[in-house]
N, C-alpha and C. Protein backbone atom coordinates (compact mmCIF):
# COMPACT_ATOMS: atom_id res chain seq x y z
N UNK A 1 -21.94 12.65 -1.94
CA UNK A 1 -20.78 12.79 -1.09
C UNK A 1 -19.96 11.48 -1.14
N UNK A 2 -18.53 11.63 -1.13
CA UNK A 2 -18.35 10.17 -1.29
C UNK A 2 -17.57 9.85 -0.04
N UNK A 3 -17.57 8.87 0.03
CA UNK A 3 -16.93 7.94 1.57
C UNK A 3 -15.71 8.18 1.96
N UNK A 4 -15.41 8.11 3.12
CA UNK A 4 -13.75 8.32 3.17
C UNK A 4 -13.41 6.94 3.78
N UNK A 5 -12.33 5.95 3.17
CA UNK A 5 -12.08 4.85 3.99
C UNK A 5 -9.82 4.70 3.17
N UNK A 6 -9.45 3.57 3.97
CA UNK A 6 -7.75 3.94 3.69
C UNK A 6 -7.45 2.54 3.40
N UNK A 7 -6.70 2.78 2.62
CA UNK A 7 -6.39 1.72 2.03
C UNK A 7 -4.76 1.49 1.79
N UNK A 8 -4.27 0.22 1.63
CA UNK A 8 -2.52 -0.05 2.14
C UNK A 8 -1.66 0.16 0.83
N UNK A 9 -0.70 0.63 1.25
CA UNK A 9 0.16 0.86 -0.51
C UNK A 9 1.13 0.77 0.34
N UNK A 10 1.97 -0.43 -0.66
CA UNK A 10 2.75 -1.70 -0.39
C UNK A 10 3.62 -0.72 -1.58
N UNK A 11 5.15 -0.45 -0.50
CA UNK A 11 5.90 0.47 -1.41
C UNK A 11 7.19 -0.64 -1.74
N UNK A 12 7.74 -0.37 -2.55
CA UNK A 12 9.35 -0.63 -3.11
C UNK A 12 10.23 0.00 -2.87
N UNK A 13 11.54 -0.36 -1.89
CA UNK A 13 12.36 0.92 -1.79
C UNK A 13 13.41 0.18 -2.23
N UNK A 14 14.67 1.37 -1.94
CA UNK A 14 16.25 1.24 -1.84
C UNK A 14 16.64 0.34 -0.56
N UNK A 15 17.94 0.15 -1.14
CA UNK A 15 18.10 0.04 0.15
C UNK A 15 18.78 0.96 1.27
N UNK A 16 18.39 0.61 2.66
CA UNK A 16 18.47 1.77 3.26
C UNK A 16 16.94 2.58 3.20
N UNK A 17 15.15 1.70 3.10
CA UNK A 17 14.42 2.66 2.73
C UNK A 17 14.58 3.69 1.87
N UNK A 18 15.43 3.70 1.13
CA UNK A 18 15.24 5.35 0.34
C UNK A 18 14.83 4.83 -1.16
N UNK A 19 14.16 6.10 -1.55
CA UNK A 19 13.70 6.10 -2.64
C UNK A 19 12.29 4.61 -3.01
N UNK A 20 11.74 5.00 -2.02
CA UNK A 20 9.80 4.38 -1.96
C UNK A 20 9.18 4.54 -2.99
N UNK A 21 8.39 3.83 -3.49
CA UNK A 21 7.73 4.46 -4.23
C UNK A 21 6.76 3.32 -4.49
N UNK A 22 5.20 3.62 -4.59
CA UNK A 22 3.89 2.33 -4.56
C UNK A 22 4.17 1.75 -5.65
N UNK A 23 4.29 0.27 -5.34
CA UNK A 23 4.41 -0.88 -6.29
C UNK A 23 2.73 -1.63 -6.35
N UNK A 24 2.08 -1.28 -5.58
CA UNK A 24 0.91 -2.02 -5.26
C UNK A 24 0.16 -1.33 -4.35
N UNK A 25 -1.53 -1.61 -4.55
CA UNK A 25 -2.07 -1.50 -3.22
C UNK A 25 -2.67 -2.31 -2.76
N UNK A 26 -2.43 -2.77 -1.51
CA UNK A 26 -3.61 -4.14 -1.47
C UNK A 26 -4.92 -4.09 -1.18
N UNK A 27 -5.95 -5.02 -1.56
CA UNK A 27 -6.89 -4.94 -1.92
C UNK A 27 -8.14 -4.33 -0.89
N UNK A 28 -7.47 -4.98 0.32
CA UNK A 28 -8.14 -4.70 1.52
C UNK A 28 -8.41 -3.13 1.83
N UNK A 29 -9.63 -2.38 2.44
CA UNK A 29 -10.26 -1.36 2.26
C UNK A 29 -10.38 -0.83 4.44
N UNK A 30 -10.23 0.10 4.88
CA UNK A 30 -10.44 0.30 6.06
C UNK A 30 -11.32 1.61 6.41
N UNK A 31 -11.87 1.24 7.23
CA UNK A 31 -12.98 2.56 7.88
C UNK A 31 -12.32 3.92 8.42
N UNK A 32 -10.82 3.46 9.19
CA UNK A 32 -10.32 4.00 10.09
C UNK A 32 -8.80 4.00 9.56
N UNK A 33 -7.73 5.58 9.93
CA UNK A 33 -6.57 4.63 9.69
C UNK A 33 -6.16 4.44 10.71
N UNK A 34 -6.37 3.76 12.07
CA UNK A 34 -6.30 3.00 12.86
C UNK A 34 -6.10 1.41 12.37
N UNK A 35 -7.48 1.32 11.87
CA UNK A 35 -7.71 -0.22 11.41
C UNK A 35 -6.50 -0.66 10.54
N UNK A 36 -6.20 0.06 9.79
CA UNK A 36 -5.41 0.32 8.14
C UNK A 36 -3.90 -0.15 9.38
N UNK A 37 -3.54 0.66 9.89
CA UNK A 37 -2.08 0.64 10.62
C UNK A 37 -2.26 -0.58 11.86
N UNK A 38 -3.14 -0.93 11.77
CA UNK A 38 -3.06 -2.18 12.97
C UNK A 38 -2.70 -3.64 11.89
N UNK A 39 -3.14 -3.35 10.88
CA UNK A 39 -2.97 -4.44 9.85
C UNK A 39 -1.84 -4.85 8.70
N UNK A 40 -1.04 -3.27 9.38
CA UNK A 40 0.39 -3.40 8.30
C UNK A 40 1.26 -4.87 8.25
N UNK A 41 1.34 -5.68 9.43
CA UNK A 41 2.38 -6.52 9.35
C UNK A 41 1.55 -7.64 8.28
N UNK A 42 0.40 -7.96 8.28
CA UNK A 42 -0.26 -8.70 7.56
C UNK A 42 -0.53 -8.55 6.16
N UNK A 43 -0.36 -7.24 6.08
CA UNK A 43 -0.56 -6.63 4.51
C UNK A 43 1.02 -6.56 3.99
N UNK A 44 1.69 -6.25 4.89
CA UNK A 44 3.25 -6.68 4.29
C UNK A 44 3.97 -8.59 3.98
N UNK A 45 2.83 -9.12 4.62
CA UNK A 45 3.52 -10.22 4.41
C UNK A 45 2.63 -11.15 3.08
N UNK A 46 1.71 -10.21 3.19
CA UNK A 46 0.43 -10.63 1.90
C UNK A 46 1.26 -10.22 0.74
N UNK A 47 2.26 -9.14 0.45
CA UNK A 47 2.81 -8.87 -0.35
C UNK A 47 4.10 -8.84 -0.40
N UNK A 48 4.75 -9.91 -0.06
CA UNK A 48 6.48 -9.86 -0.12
C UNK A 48 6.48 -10.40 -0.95
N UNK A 49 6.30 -10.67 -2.09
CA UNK A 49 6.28 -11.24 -3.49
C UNK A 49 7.36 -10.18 -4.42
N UNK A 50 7.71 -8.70 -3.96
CA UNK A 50 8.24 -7.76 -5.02
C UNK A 50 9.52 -8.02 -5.53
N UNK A 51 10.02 -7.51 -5.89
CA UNK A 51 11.47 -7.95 -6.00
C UNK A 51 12.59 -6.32 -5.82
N UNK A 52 11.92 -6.00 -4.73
CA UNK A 52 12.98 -4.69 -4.51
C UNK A 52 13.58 -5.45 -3.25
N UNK A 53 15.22 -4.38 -2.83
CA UNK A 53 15.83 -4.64 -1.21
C UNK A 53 15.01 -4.84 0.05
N UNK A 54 13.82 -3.54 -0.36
CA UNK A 54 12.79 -3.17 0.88
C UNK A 54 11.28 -3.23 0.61
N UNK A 55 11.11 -3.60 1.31
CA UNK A 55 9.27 -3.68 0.68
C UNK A 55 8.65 -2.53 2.16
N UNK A 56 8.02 -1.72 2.17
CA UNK A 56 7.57 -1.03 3.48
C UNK A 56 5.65 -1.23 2.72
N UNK A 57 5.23 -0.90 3.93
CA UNK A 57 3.53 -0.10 3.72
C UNK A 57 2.87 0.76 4.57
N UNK A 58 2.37 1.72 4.25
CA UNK A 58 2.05 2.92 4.47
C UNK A 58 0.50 3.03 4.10
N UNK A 59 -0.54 3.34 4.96
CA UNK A 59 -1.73 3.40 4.96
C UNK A 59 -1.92 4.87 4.76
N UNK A 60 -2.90 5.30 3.65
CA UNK A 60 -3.33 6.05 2.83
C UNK A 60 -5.02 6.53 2.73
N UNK A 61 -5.48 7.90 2.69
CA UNK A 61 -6.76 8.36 2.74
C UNK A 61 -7.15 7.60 1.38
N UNK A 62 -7.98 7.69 0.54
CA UNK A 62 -8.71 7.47 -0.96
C UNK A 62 -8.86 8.48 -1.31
N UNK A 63 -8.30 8.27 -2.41
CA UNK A 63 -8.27 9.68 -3.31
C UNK A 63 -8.67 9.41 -4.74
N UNK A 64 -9.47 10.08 -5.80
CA UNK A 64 -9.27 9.40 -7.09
C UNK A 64 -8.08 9.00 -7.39
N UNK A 65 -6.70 9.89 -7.21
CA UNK A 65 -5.75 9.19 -8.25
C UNK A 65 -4.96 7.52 -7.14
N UNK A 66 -5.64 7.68 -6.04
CA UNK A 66 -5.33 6.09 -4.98
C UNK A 66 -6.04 4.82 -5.50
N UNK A 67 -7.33 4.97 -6.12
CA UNK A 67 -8.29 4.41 -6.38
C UNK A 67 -8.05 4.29 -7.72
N UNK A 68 -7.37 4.78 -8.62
CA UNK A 68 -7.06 4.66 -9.80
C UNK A 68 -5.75 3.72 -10.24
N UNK A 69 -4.80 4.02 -9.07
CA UNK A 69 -3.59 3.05 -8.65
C UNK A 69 -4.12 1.63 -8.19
N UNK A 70 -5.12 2.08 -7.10
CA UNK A 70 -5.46 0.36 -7.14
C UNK A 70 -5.93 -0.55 -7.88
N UNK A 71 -6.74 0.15 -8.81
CA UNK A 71 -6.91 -1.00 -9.89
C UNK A 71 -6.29 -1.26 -10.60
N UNK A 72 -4.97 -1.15 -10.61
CA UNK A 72 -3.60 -1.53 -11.21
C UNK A 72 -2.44 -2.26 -9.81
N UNK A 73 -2.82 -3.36 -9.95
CA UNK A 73 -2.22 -3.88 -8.51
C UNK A 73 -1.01 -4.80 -8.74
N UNK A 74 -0.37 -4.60 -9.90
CA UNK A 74 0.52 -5.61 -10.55
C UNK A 74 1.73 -5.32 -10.13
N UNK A 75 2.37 -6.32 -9.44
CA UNK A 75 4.01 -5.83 -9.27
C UNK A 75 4.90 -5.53 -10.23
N UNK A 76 5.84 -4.74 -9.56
CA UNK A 76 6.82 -3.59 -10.40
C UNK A 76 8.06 -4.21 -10.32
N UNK A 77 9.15 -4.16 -10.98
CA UNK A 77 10.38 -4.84 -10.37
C UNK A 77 10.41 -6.15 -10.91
């Protein structure tokens, strides 16, 4: 059976938010998405490095293809 835990994907937008899309996920792993959304401002500032208008993050279940994104954690842009 495998685990369920959430993990942060650090998006790239427009500006105006539009058009998001995961540039990254950060590395950090959560039990809860409680935990995951209490930790957004910290995981957004761990990653303002991108070079889009908007940087947002959005906490996420694990999924193979999430877990497959994260080990590709290289900025886009």
């Amino acid at each position: 059976m495998q685990s369920v835990f959430y993990v942060m994907a650090i998006l790239g937008c427009g500006d105006g938010n539009t058009d998001c899309t995961p540039a990254r996920f950060d590395q950090a792993r959560f039990a809860t998405m409680a935990e995951c959304r209490a930790q957004l401002p910290a995981g957004l500032a761990r990653n303002s490095d991108l070079s889009y208008p908007v940087i947002a993050a959005d906490c996420r279940r694990n999924s193979p293809v999430t877990m497959a994104k994260a080990g590709n954690s290289t900025a886009k842009g």
